[in-house]
C-alpha atoms as a PDB file:
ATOM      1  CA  UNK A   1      -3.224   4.400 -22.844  1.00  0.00           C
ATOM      2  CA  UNK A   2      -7.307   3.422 -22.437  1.00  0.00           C
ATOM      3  CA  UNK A   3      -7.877   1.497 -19.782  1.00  0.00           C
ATOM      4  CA  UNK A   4     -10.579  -1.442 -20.415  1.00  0.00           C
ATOM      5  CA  UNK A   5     -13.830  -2.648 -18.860  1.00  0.00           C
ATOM      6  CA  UNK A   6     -13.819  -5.408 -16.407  1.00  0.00           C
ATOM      7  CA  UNK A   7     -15.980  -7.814 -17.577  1.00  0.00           C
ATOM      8  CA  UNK A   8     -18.084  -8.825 -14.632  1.00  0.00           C
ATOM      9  CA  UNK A   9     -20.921  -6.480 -13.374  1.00  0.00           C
ATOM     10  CA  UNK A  10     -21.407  -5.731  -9.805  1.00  0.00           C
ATOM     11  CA  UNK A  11     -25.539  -5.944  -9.472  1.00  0.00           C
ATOM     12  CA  UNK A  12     -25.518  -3.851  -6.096  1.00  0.00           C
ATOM     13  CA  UNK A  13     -24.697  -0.310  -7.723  1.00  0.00           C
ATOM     14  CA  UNK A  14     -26.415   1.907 -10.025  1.00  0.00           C
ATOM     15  CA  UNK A  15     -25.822   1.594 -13.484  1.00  0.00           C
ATOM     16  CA  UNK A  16     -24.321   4.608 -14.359  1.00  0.00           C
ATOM     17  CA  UNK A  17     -21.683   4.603 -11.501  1.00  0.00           C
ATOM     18  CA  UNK A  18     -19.197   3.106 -12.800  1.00  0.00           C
ATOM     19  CA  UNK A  19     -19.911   5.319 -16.059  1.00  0.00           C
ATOM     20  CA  UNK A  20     -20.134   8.380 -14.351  1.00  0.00           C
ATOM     21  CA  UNK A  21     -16.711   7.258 -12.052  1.00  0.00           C
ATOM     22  CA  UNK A  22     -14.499   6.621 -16.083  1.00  0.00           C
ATOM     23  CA  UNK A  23     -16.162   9.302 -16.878  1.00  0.00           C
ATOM     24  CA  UNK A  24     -14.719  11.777 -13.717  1.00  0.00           C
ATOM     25  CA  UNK A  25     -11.412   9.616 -13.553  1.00  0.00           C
ATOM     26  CA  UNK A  26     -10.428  10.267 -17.676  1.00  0.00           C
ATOM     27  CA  UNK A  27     -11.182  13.993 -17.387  1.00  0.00           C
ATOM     28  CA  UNK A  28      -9.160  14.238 -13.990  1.00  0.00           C
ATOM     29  CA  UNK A  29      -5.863  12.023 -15.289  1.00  0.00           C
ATOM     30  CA  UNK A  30      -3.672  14.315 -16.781  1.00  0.00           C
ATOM     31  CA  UNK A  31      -4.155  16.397 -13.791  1.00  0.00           C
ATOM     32  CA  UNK A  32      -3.685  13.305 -11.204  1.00  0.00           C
ATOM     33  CA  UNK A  33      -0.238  12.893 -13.308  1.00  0.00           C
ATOM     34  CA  UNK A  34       0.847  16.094 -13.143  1.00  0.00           C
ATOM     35  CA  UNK A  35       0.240  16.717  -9.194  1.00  0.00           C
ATOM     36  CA  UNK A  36       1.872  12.764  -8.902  1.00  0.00           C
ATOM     37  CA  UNK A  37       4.948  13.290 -11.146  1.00  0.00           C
ATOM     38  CA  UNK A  38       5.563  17.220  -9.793  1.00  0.00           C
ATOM     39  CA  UNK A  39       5.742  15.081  -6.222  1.00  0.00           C
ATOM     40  CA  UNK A  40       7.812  11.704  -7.789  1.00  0.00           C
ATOM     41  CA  UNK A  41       9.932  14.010 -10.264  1.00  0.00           C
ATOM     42  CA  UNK A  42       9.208  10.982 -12.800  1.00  0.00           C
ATOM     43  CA  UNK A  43       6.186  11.326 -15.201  1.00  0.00           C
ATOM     44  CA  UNK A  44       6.838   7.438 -16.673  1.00  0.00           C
ATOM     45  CA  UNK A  45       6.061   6.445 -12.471  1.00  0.00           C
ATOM     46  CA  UNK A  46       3.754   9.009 -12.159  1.00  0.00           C
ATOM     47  CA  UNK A  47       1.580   7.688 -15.187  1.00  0.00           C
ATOM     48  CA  UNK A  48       2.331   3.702 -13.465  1.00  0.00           C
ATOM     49  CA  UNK A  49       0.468   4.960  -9.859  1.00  0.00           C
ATOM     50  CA  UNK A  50      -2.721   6.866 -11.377  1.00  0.00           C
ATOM     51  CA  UNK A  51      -3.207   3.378 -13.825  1.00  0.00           C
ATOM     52  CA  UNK A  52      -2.836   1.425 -10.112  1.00  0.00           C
ATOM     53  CA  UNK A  53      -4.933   4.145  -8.539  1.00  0.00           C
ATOM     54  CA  UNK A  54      -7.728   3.406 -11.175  1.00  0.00           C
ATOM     55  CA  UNK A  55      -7.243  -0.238 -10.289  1.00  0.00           C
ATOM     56  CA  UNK A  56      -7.618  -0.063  -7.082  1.00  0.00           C
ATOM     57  CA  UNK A  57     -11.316   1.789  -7.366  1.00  0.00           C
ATOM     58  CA  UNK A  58     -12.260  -0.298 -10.366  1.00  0.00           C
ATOM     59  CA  UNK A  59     -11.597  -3.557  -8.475  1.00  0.00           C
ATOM     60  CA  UNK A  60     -13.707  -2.566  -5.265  1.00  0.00           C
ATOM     61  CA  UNK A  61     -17.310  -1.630  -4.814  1.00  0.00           C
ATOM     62  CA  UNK A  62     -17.693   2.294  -5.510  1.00  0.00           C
ATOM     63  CA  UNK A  63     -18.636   4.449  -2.220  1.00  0.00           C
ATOM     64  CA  UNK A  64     -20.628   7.781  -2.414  1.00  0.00           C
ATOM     65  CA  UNK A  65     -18.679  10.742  -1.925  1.00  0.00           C
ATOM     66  CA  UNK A  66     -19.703  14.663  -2.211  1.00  0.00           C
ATOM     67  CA  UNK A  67     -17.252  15.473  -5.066  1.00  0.00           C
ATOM     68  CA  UNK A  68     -15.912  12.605  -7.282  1.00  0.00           C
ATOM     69  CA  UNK A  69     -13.128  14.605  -8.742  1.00  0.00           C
ATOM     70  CA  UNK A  70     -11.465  16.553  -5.340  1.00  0.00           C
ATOM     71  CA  UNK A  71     -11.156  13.366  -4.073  1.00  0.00           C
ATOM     72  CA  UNK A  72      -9.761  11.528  -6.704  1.00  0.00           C
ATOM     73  CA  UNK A  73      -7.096  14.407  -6.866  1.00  0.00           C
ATOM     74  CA  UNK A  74      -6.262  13.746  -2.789  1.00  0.00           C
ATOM     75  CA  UNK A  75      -6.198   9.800  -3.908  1.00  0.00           C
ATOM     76  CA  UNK A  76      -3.237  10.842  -6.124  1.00  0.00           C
ATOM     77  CA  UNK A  77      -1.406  12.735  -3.676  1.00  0.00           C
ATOM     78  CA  UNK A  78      -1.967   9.953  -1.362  1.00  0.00           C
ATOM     79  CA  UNK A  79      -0.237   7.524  -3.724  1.00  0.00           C
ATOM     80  CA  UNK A  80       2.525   9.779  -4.375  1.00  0.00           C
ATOM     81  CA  UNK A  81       3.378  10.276  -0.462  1.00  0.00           C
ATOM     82  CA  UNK A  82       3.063   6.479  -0.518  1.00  0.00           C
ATOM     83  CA  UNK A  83       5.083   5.817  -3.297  1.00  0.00           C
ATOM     84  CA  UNK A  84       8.184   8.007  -1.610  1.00  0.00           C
ATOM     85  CA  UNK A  85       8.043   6.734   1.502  1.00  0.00           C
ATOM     86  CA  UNK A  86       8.484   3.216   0.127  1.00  0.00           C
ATOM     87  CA  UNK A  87      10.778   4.144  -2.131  1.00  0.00           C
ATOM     88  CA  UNK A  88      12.722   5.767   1.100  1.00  0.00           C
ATOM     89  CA  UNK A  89      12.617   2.817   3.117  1.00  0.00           C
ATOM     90  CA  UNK A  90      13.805   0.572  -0.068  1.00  0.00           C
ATOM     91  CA  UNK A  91      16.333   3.157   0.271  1.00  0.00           C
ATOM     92  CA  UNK A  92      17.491   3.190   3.470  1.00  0.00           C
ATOM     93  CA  UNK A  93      17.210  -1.094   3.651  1.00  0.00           C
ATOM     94  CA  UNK A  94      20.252  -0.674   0.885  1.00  0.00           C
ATOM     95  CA  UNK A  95      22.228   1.771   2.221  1.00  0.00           C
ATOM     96  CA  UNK A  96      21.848  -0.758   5.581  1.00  0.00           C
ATOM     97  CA  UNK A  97      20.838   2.639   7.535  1.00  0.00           C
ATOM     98  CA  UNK A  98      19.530   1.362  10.823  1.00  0.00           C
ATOM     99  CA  UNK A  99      18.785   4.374  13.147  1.00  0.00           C
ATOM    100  CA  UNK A 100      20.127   4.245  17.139  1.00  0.00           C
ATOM    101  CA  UNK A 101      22.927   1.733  16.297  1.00  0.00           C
ATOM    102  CA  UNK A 102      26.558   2.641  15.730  1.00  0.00           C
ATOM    103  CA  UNK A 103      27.780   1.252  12.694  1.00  0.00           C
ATOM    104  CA  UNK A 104      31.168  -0.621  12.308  1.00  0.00           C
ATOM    105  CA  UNK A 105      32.385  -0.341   8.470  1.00  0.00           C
ATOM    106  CA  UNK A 106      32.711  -4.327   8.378  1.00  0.00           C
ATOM    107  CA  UNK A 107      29.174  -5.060   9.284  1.00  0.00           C
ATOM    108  CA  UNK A 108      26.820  -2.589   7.294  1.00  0.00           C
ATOM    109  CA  UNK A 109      26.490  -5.486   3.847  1.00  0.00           C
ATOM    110  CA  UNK A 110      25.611  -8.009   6.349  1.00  0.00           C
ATOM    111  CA  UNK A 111      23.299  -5.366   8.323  1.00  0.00           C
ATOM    112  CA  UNK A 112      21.885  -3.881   4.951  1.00  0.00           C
ATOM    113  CA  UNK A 113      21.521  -7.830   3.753  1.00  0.00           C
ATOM    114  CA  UNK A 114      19.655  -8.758   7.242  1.00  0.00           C
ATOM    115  CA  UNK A 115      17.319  -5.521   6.700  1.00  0.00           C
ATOM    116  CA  UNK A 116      16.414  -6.184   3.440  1.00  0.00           C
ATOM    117  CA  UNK A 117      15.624  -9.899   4.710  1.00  0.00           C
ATOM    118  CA  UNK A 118      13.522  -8.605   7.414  1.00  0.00           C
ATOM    119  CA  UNK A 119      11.364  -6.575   5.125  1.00  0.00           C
ATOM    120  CA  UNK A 120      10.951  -9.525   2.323  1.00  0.00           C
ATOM    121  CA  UNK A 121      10.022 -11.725   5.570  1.00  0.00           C
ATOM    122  CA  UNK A 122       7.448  -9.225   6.711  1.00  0.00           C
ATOM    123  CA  UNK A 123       5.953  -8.925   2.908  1.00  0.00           C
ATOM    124  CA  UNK A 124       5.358 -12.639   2.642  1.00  0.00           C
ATOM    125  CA  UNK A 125       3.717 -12.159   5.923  1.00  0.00           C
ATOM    126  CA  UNK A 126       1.445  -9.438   5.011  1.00  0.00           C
ATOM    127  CA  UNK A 127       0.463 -10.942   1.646  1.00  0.00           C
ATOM    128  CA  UNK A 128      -0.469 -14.066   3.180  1.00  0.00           C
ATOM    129  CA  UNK A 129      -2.885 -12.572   5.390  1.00  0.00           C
ATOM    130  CA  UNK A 130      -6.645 -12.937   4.605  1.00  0.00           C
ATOM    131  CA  UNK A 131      -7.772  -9.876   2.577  1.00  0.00           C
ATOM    132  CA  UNK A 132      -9.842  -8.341   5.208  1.00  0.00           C
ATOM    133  CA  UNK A 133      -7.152  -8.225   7.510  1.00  0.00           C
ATOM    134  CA  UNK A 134      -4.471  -6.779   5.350  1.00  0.00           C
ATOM    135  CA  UNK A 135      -6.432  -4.133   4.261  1.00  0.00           C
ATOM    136  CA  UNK A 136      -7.337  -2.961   7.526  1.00  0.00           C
ATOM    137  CA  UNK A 137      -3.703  -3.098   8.557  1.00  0.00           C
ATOM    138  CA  UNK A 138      -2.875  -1.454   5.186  1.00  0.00           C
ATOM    139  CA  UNK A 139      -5.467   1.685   5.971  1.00  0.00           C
ATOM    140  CA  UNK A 140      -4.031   1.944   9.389  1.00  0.00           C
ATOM    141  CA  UNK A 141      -0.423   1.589   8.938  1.00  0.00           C
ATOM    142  CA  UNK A 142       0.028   2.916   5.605  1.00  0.00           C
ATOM    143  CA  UNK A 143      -2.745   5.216   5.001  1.00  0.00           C
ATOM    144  CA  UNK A 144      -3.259   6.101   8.652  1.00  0.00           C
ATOM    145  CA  UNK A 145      -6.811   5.790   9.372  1.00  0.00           C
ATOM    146  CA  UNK A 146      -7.908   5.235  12.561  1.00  0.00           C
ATOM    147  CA  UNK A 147      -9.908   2.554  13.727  1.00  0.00           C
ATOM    148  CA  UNK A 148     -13.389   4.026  14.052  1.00  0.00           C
ATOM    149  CA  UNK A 149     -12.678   5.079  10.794  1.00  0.00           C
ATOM    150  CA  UNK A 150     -11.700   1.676   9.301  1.00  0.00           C
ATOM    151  CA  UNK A 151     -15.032   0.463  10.883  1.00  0.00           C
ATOM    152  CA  UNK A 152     -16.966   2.789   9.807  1.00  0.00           C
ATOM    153  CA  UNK A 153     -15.744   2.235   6.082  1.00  0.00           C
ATOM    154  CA  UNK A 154     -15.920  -1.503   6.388  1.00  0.00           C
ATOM    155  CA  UNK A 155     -18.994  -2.273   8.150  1.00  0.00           C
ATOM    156  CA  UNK A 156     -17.670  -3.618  11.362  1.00  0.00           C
ATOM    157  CA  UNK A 157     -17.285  -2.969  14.457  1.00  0.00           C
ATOM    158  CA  UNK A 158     -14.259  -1.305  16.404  1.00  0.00           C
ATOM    159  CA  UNK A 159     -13.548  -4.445  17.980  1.00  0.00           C
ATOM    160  CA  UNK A 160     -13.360  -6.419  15.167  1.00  0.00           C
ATOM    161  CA  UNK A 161     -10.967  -4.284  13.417  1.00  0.00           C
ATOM    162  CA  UNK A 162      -8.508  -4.213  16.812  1.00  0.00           C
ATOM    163  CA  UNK A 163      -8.689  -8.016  16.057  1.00  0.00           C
ATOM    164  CA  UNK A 164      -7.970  -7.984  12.392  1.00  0.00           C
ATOM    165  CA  UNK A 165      -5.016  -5.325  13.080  1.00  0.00           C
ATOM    166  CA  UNK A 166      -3.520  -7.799  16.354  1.00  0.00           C
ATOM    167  CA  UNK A 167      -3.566 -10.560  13.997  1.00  0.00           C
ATOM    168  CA  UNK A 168      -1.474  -8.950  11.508  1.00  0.00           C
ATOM    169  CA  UNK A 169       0.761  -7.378  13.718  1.00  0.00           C
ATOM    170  CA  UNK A 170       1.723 -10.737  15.466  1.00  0.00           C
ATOM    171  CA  UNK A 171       2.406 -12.017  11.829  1.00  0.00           C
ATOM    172  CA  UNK A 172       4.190  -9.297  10.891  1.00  0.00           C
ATOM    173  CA  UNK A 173       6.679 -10.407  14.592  1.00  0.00           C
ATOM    174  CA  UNK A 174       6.131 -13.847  13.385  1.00  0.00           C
ATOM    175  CA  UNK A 175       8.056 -13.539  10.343  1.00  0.00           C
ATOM    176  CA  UNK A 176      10.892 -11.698  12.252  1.00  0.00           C
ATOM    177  CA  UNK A 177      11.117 -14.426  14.663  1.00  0.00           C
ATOM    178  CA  UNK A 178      11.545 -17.169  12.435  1.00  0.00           C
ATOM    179  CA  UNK A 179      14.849 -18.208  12.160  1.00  0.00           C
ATOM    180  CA  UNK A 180      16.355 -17.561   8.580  1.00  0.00           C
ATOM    181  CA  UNK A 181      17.958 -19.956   6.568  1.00  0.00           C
ATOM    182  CA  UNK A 182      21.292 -20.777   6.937  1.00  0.00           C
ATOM    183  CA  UNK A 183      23.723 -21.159   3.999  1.00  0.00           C
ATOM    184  CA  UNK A 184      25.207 -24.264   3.647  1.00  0.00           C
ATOM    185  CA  UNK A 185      28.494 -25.214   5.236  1.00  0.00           C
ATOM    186  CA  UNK A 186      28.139 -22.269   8.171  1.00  0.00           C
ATOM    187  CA  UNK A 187      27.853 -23.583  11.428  1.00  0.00           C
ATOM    188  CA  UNK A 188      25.747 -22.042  14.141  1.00  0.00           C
END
């Protein structure tokens, strides 16, 4: 599969960066697939997260760092992890799993049914967030990255990300407190 050229330029880096990063990315894939699908045990997925991996860098200015191709190859291992823990909380949401509570045969659909409504409540949340703040709550809480480090990366100050991460987190509670929709015909 080739991957295309965006078509807008980005004026603030060097020419050949972008050339040089295609260049490093295409001559690292087939290893970024193998390390990703030895880790997924699916080379079809493995294949899908180094073509979102790609995406992700293309879409965002390029940073400078020591050795292009190391890094790319911890990128992919990153995404992997990622991909499996999602893929175990998708998990446990269906099998209604719910850790510290004792489970009475009768309730885990409706428990499974309320967890998987509590995570769809807190996506909305998340991707209605401005994009600053959701990726700073995304390299925390996902990628965990501290907050000097977040800062540092971004550009701002410690402070500011502390704000960015309150505000999402209070969304993120938000969207559990809401009250969910009732079906019709079922009284309170």
């Amino acid at each position: 599969m080739l991957i295309g050229l965006p078509p807008e330029s980005r004026d603030d880096e060097p020419l050949g960066a972008r050339a040089h990063f295609l260049q490093v990315f295409l001559s690292q894939r087939s290893q970024m697939e193998a390390l990703v699908s030895r880790r997924v045990g699916c080379r079809a997925t493995a294949a899908d997260l180094v073509q979102d991996l790609f995406l992700r860098f293309w879409r965002r200015p390029l940073v400078q760092v020591e050795e292009l191709s190391t890094y790319l190859l911890r990128c992919a291992g990153n995404i992997a992890i990622d991909h499996l823990r999602s893929e175990g909380t998708r998990t446990r949401v269906n099998e209604g799993w719910q850790p510290d509570e004792p489970h009475s045969h009768g309730s885990e659909p409706q428990a499974a049914l309320e967890a998987g409504n509590d995570l769809r409540h807190v996506e909305a949340a998340l991707r209605a967030l401005p994009e600053r703040t959701r990726q700073i709550f995304l390299l925390n809480r996902i990628h965990g990255r501290k907050y000097a480090q977040i800062a540092k990366a971004m550009g701002l100050s410690q402070s500011a990300v502390e704000k960015h991460m309150m505000r999402a987190l209070e969304a993120c509670k938000a969207s559990l407190r809401e009250p969910a929709p009732r079906p019709p015909g079922k009284a309170p």
